[in-house]
N, C-alpha and C. Protein backbone atom coordinates (compact mmCIF):
# COMPACT_ATOMS: atom_id res chain seq x y z
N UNK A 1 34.20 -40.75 4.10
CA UNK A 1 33.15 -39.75 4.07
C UNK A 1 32.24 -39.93 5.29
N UNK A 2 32.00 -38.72 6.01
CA UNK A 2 31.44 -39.25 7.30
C UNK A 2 29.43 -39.23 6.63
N UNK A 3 29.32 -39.70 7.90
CA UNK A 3 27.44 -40.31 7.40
C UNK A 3 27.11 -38.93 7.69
N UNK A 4 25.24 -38.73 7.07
CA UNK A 4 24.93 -37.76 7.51
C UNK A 4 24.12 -37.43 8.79
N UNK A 5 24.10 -36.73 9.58
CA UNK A 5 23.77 -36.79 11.26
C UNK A 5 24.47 -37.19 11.98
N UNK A 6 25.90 -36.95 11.73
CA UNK A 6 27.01 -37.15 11.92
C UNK A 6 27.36 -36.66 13.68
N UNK A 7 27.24 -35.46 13.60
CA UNK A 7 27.28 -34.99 14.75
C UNK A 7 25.98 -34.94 15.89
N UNK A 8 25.03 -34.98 14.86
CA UNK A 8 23.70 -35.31 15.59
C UNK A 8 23.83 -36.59 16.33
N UNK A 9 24.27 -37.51 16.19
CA UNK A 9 23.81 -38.69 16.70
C UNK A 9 25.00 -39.07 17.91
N UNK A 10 24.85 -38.60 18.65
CA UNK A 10 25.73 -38.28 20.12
C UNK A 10 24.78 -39.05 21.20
N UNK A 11 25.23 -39.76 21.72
CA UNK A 11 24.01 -40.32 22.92
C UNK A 11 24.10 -39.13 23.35
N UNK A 12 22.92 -38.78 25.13
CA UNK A 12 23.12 -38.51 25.67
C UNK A 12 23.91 -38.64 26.99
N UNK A 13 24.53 -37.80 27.96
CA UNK A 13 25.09 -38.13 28.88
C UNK A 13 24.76 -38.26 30.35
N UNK A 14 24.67 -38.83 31.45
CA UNK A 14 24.01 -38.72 32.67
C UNK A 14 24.87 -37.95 33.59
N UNK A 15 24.19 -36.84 34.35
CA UNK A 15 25.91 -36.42 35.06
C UNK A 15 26.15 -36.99 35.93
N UNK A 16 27.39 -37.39 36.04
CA UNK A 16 27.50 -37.92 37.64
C UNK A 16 27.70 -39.45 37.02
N UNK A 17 27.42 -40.31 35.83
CA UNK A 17 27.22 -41.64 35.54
C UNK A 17 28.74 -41.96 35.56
N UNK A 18 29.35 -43.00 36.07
CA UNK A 18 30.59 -43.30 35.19
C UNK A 18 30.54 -44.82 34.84
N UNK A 19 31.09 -45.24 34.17
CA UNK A 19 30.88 -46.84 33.55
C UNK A 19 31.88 -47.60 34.42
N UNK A 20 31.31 -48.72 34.86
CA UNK A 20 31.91 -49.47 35.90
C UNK A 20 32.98 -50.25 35.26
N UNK A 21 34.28 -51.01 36.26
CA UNK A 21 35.20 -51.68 35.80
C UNK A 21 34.89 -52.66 35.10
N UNK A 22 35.32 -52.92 33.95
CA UNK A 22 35.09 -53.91 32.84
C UNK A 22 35.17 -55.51 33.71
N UNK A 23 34.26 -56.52 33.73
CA UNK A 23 34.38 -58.00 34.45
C UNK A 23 33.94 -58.85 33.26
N UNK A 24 34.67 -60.05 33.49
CA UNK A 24 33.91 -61.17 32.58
C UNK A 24 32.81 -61.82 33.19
N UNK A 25 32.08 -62.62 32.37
CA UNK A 25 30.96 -63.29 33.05
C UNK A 25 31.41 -63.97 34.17
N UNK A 26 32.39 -64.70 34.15
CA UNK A 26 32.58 -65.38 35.21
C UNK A 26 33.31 -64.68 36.70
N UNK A 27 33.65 -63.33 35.89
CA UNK A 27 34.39 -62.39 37.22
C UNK A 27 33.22 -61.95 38.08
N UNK A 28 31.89 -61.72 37.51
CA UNK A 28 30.45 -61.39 37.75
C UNK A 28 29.85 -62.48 38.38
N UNK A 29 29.91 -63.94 38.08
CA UNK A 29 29.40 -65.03 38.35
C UNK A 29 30.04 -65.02 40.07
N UNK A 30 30.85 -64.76 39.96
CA UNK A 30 31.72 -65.05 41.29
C UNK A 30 31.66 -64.16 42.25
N UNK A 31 31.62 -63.08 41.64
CA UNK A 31 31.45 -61.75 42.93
C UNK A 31 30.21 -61.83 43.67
N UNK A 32 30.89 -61.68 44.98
CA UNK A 32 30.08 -61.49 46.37
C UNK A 32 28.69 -62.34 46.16
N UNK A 33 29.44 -63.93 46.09
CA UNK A 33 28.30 -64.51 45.96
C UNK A 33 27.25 -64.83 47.26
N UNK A 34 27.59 -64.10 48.38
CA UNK A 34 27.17 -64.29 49.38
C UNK A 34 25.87 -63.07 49.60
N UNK A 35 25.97 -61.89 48.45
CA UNK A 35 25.08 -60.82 48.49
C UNK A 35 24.05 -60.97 47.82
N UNK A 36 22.60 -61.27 48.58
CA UNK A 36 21.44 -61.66 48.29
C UNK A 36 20.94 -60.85 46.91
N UNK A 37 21.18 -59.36 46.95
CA UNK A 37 20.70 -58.73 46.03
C UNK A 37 21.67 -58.47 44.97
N UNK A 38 22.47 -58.53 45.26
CA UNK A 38 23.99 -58.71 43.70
C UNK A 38 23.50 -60.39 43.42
N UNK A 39 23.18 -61.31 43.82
CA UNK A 39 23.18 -62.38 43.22
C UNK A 39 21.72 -62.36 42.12
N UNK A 40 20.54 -61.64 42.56
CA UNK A 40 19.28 -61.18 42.29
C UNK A 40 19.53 -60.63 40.95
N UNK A 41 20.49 -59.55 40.80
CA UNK A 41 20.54 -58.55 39.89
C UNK A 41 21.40 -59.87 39.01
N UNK A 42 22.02 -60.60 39.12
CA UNK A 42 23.09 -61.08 37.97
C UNK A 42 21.70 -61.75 37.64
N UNK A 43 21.17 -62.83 38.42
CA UNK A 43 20.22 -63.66 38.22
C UNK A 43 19.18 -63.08 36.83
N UNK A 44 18.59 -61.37 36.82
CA UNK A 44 17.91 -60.95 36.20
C UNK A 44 18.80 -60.58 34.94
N UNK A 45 20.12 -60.39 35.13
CA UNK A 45 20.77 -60.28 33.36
C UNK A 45 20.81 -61.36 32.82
N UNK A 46 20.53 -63.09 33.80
CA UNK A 46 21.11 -64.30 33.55
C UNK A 46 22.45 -64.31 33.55
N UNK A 47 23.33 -63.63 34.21
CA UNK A 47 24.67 -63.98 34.35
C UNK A 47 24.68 -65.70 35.19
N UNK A 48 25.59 -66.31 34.64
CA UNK A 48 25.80 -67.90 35.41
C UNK A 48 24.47 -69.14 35.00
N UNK A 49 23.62 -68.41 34.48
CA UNK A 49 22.51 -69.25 33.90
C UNK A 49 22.49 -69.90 32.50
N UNK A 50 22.89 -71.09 32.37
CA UNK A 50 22.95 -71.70 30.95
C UNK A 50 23.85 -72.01 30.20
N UNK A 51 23.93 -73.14 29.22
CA UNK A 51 25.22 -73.01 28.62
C UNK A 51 25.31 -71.81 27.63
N UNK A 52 26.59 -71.37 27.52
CA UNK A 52 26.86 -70.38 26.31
C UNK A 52 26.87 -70.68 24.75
N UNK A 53 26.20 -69.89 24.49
CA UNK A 53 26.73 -70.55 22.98
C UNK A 53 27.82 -70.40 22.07
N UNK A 54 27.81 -71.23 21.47
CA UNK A 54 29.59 -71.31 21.04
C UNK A 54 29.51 -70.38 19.91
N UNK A 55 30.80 -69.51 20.27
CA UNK A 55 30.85 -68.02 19.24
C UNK A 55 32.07 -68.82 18.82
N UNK A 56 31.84 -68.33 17.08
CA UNK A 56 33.87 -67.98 16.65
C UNK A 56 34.68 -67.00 17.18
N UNK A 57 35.53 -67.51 17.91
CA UNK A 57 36.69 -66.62 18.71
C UNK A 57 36.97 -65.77 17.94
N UNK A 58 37.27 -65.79 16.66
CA UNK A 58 38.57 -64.84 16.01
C UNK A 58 36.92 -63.48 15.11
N UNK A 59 35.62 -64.10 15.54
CA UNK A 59 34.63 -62.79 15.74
C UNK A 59 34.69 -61.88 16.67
N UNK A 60 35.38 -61.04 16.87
CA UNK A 60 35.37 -59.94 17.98
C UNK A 60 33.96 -59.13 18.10
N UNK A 61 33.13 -59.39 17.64
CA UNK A 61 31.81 -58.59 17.72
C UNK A 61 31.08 -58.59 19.10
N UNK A 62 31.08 -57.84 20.29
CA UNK A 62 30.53 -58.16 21.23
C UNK A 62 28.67 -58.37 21.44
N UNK A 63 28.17 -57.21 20.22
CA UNK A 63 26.80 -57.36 19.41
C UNK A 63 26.65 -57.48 18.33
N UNK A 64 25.55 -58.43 17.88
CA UNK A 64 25.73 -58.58 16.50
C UNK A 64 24.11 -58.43 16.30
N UNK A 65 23.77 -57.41 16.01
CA UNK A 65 22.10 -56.86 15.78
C UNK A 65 21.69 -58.06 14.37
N UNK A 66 20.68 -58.60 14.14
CA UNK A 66 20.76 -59.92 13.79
C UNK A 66 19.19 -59.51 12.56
N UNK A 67 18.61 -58.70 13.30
CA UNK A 67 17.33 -58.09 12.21
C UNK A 67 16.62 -56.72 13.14
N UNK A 68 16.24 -55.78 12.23
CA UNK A 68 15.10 -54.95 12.53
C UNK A 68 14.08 -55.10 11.87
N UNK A 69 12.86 -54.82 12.48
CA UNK A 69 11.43 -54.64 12.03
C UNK A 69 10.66 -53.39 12.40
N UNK A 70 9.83 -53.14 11.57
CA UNK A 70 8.80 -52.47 11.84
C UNK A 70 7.60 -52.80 12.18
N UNK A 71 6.96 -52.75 13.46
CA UNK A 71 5.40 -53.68 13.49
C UNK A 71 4.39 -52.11 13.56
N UNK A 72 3.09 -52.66 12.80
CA UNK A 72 2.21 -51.82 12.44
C UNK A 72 1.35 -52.63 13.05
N UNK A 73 0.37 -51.99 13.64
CA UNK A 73 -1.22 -53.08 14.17
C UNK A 73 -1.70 -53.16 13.20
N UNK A 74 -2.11 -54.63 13.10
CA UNK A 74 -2.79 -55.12 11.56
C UNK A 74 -2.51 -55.23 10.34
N UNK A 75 -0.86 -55.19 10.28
CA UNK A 75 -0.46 -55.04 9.37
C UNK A 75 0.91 -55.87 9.27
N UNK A 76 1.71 -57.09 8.44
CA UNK A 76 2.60 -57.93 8.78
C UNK A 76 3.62 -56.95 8.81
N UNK A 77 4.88 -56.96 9.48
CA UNK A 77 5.96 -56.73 9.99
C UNK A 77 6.75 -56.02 9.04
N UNK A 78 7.22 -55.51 8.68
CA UNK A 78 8.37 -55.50 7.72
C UNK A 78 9.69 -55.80 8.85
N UNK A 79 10.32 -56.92 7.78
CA UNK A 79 11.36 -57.17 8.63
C UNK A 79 12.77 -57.04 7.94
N UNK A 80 13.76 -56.49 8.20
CA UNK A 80 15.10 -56.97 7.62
C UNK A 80 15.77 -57.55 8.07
N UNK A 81 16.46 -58.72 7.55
CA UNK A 81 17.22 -59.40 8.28
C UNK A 81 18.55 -59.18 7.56
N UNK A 82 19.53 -58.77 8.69
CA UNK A 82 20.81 -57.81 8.63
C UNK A 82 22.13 -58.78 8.46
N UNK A 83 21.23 -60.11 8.23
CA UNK A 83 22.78 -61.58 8.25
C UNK A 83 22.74 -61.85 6.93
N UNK A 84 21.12 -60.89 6.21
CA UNK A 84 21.62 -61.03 4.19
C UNK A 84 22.61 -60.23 4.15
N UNK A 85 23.39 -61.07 2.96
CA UNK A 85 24.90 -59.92 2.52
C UNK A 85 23.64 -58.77 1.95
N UNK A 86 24.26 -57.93 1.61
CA UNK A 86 24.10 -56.32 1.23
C UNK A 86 22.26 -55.91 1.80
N UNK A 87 21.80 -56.35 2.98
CA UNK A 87 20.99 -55.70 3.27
C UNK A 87 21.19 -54.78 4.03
N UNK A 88 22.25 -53.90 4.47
CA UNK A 88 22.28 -52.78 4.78
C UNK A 88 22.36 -51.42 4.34
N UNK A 89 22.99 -52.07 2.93
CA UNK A 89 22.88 -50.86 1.67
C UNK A 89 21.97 -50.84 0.96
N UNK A 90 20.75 -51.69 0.95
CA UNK A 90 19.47 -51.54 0.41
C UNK A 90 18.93 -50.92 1.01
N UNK A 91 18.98 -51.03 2.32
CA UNK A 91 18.11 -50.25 3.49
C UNK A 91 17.86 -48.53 2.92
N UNK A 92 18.82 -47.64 2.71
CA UNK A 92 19.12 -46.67 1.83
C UNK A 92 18.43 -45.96 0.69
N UNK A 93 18.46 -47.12 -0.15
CA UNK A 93 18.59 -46.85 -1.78
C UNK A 93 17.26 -47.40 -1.96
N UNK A 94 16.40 -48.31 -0.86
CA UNK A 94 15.28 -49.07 -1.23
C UNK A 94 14.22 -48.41 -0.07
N UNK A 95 13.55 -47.44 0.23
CA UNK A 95 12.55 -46.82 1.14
C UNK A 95 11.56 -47.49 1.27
N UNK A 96 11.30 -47.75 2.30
CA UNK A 96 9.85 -48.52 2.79
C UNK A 96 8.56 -47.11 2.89
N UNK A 97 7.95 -47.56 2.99
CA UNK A 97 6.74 -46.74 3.32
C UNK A 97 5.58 -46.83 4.24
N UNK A 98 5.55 -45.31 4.78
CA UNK A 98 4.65 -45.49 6.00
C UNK A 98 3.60 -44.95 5.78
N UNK A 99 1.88 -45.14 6.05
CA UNK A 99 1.45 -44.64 6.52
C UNK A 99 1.00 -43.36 7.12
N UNK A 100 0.64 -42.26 6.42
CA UNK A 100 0.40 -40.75 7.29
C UNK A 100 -0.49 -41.15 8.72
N UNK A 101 -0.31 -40.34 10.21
CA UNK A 101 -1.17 -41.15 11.32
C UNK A 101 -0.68 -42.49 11.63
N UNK A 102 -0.32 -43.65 10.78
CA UNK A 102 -0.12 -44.70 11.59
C UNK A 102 0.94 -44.80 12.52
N UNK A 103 -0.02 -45.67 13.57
CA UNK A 103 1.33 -45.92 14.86
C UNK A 103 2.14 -47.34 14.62
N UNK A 104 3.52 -46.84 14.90
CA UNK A 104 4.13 -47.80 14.49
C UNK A 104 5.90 -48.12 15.68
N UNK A 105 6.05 -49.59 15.62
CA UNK A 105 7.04 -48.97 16.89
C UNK A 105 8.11 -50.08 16.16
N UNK A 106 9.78 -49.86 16.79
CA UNK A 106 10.78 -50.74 16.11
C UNK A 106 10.77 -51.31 16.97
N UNK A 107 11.64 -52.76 16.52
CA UNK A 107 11.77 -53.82 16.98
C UNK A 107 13.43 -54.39 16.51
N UNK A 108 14.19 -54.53 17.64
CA UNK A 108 15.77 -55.21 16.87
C UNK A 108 15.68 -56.56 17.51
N UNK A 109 16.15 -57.31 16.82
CA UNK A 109 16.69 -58.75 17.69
C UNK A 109 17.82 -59.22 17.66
N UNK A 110 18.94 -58.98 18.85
CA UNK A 110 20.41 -58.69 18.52
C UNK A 110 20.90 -60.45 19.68
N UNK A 111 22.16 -60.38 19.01
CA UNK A 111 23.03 -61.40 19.73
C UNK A 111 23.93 -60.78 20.80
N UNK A 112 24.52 -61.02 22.04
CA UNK A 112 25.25 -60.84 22.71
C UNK A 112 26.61 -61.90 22.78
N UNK A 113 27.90 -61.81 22.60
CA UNK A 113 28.79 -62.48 22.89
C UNK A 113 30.40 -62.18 23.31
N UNK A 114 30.79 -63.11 23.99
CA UNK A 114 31.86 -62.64 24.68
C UNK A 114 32.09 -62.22 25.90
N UNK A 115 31.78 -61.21 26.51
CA UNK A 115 30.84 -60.68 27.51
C UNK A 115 30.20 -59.72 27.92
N UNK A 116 29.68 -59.43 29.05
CA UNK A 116 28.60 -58.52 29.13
C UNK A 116 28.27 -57.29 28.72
N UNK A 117 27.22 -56.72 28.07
CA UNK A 117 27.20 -56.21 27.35
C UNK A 117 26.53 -55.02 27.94
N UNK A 118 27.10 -53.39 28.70
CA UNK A 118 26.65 -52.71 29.46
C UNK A 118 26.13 -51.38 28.46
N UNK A 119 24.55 -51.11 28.88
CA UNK A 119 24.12 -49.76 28.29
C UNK A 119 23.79 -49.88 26.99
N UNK A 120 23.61 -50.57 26.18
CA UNK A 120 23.17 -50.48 24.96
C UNK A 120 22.10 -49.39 24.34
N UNK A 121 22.37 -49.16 23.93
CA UNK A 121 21.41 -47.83 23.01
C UNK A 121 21.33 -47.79 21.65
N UNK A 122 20.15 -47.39 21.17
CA UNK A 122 19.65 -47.14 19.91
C UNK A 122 19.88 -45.32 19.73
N UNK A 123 20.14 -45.12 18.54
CA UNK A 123 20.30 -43.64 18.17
C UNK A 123 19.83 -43.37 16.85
N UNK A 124 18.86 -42.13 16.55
CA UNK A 124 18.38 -42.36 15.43
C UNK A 124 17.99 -40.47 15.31
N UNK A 125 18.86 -39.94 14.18
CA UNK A 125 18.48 -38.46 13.63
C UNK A 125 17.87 -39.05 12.22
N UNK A 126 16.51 -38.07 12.11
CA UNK A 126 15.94 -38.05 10.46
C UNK A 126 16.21 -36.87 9.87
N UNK A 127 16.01 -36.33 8.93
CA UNK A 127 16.35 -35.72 8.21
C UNK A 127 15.25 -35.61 7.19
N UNK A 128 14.80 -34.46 6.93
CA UNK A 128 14.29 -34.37 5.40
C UNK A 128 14.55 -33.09 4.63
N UNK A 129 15.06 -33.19 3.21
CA UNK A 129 15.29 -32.35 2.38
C UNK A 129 16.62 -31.59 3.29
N UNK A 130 17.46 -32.57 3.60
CA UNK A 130 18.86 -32.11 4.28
C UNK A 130 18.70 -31.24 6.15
N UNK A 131 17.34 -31.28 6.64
CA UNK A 131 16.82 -30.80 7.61
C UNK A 131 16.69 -31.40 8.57
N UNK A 132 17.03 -31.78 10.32
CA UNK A 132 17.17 -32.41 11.08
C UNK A 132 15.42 -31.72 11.45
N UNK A 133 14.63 -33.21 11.37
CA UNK A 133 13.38 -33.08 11.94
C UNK A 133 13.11 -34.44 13.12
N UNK A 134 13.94 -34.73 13.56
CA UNK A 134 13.82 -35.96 15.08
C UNK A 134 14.70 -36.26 15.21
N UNK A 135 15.14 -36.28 16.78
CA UNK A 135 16.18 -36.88 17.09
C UNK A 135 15.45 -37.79 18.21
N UNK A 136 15.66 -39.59 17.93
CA UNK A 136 15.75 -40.53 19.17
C UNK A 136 16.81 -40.72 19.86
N UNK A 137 16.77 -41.38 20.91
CA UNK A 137 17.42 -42.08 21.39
C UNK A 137 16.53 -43.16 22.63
N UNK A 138 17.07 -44.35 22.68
CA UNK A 138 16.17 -45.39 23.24
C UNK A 138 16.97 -46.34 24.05
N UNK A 139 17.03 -46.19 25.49
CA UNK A 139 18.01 -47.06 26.23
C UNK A 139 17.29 -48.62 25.93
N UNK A 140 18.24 -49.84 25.74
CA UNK A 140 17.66 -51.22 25.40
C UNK A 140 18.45 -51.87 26.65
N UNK A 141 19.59 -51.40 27.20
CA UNK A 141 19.88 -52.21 28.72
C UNK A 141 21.26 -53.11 28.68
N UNK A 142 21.19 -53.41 29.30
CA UNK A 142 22.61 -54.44 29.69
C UNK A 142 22.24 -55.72 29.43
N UNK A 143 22.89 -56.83 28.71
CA UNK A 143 22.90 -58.27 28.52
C UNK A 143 24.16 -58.91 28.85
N UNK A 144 24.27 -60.03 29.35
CA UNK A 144 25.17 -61.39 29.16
C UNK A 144 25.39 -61.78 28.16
N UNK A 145 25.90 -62.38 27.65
CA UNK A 145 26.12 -63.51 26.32
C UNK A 145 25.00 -64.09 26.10
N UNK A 146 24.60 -64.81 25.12
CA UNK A 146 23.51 -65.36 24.86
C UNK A 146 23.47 -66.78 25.41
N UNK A 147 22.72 -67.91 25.48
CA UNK A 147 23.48 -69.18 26.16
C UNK A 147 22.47 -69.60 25.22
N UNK A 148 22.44 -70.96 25.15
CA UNK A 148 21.59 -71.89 24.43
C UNK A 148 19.93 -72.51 24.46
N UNK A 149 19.72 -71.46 25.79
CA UNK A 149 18.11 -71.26 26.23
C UNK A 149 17.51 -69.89 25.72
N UNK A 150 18.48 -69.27 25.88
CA UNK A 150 17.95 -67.85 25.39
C UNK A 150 19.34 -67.58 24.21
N UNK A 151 19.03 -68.10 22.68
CA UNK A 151 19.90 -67.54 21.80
C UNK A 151 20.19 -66.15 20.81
N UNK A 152 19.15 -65.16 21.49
CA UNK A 152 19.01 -63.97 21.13
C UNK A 152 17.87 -63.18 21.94
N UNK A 153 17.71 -61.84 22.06
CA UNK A 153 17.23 -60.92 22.61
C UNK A 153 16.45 -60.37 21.79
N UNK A 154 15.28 -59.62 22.27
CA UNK A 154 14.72 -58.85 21.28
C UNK A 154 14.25 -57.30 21.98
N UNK A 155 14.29 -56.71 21.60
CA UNK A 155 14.09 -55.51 21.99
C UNK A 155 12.63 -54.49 21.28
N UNK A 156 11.63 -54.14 21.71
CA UNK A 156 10.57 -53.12 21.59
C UNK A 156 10.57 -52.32 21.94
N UNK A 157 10.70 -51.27 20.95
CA UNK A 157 10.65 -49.28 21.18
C UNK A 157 9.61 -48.74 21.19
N UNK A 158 9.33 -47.80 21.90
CA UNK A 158 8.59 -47.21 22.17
C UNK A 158 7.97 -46.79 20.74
N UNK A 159 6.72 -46.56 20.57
CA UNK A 159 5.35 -46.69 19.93
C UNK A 159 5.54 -45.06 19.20
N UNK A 160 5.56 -45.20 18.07
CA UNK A 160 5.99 -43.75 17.76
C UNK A 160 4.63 -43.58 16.38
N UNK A 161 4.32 -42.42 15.95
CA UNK A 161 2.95 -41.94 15.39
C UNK A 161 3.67 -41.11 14.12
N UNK A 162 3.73 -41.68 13.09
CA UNK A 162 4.01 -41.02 11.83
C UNK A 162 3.30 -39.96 11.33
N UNK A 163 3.67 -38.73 11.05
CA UNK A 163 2.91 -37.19 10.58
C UNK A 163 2.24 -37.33 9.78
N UNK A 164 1.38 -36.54 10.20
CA UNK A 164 0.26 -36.62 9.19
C UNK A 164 0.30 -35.10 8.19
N UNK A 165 -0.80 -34.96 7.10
CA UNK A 165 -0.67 -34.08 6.31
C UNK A 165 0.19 -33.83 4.91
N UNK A 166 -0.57 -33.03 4.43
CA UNK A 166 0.10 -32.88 3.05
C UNK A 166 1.78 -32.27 3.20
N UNK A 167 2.26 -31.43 4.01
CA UNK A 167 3.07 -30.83 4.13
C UNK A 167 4.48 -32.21 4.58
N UNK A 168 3.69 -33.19 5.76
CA UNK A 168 4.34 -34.20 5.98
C UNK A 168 4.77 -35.43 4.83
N UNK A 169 4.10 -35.39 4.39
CA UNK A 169 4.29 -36.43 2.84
C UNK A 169 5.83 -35.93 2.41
N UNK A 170 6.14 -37.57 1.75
CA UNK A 170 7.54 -37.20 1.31
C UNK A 170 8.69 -37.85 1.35
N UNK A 171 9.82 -38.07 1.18
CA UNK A 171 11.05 -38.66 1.44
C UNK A 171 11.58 -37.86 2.88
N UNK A 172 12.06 -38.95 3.56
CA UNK A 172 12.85 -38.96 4.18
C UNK A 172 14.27 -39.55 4.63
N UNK A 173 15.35 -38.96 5.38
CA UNK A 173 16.66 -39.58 5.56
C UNK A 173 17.03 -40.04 6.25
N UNK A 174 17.41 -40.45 7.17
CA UNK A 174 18.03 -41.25 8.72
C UNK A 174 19.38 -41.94 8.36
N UNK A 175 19.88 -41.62 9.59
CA UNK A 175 21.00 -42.11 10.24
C UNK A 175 21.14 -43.16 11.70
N UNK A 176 20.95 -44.36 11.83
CA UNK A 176 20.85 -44.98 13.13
C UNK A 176 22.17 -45.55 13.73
N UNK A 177 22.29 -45.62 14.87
CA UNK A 177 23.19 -46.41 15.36
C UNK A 177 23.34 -47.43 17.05
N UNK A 178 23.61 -48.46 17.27
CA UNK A 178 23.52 -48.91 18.42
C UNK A 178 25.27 -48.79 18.87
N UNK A 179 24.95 -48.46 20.32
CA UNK A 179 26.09 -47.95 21.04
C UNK A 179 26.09 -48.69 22.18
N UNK A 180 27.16 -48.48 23.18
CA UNK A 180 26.84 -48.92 24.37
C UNK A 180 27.91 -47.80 24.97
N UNK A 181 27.60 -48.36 26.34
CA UNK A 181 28.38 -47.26 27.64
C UNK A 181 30.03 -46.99 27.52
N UNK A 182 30.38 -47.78 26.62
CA UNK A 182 31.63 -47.10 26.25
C UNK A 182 32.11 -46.76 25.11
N UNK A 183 30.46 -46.10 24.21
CA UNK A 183 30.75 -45.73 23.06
C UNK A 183 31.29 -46.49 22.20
N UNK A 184 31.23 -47.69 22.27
CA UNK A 184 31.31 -48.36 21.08
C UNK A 184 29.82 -48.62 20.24
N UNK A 185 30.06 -48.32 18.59
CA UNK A 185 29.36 -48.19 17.94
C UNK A 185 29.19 -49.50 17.36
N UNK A 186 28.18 -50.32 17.73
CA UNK A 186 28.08 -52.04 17.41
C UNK A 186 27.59 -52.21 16.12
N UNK A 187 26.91 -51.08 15.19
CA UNK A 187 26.39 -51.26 14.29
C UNK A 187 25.53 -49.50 13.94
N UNK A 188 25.99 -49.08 12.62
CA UNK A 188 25.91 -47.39 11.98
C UNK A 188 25.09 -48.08 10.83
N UNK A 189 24.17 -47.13 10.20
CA UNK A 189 23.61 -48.03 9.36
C UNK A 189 22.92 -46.60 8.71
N UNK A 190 22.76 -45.70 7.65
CA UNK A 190 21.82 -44.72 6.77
C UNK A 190 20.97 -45.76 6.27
N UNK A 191 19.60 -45.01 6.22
CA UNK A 191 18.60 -45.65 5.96
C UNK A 191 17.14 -44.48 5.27
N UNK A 192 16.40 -45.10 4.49
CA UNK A 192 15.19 -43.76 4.36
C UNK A 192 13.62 -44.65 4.49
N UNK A 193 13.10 -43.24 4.44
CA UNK A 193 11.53 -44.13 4.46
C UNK A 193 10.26 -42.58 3.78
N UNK A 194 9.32 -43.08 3.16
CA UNK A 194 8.90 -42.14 2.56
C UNK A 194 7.43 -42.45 3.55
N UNK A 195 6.73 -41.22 3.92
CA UNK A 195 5.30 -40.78 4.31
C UNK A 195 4.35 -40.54 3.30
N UNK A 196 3.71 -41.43 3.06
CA UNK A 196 2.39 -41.66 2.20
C UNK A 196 1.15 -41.23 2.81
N UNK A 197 0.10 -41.02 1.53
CA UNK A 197 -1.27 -40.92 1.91
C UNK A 197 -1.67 -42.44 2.38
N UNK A 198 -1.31 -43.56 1.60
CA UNK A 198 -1.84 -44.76 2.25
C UNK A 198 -0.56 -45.40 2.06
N UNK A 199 -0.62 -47.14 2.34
CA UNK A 199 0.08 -48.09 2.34
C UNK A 199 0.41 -48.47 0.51
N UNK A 200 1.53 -49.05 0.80
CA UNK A 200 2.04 -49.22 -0.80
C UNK A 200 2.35 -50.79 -1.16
């Protein structure tokens, strides 16, 4: 059964972009190590910096999104952490609640492994009462593997302002997903959240 925002949730495309030849870290580590500013740019993904950390081989997961949160100013986090068994189907069936007016922005903290990890993106259609009312999308960037100095990434989205009003109150539906530049879908996830007069 396909999810709902099914077709909604399409990255966008750049014209003219095409996704470069697939390299391993070490095919990257090695290239044109004599070019001041290709060595600069690996330097800033940390390509060649650190030991790696030791993945299970027979895990093919190149991302493994590890928790999301919600941060509110002044208010503790809501966090899920996505390595409990069945917290992704609670996410769903169990609605958090926001705030009418409050600003509020996401937060993922994902693993990288294997190798480099090009274009990553967040994708996110809501829905209410079966009605497409937002569509995101949020570039998060290119990573290396994780190494043992830096064992995860975290990522901050842009600062988003929950509706206000009586009309806004209510259940809502969503569909999210993280992608990268060759359309692989690292993690699909339905989810809801209801708009309150206050906090619950």
């Amino acid at each position: 059964m396909a999810s709902q925002g099914e077709d909604d949730l399409v990255a966008s495309k750049t014209e003219g972009f095409k996704v470069g030849e697939k390299k391993t870290v070490e095919e990257y580590a090695q290239l044109d190590q004599n070019d001041e500013s290709l060595n600069r740019w690996k330097a800033s993904l940390g390509i060649a910096t650190g030991t790696p950390l030791a993945v299970d081989p027979s895990d093919k997961r190149r991302c493994i999104i590890e928790s999301l949160a919600l941060e509110v100013e002044g208010r503790s986090d809501i966090v899920i952490d996505l390595t409990t068994p069945g917290a992704l189907e609670s996410l769903k069936s169990k609605p958090f609640t926001i705030k009418e007016g409050a600003k509020f922005r996401m937060k993922a903290v994902f693993r990288v492994q294997h190798e480099v990890l090009s274009g990553l993106k967040y994708l996110q259609v809501v829905k209410r009462k079966g009605i497409r009312v937002g569509k995101d999308e949020e570039m998060i960037g290119s990573y290396p593997p994780n190494t043992e100095t830096k064992p995860s990434y975290e990522k901050k989205f842009a600062q988003d302002e929950a509706p206000t009003g009586m009309m806004a109150r209510g259940h809502y539906e969503a569909v999210s997903k993280f992608i990268d530049d060759d359309n692989h879908d690292h993690l699909k996830f339905d989810w809801s959240f209801d708009i309150a007069k206050d906090w619950k």
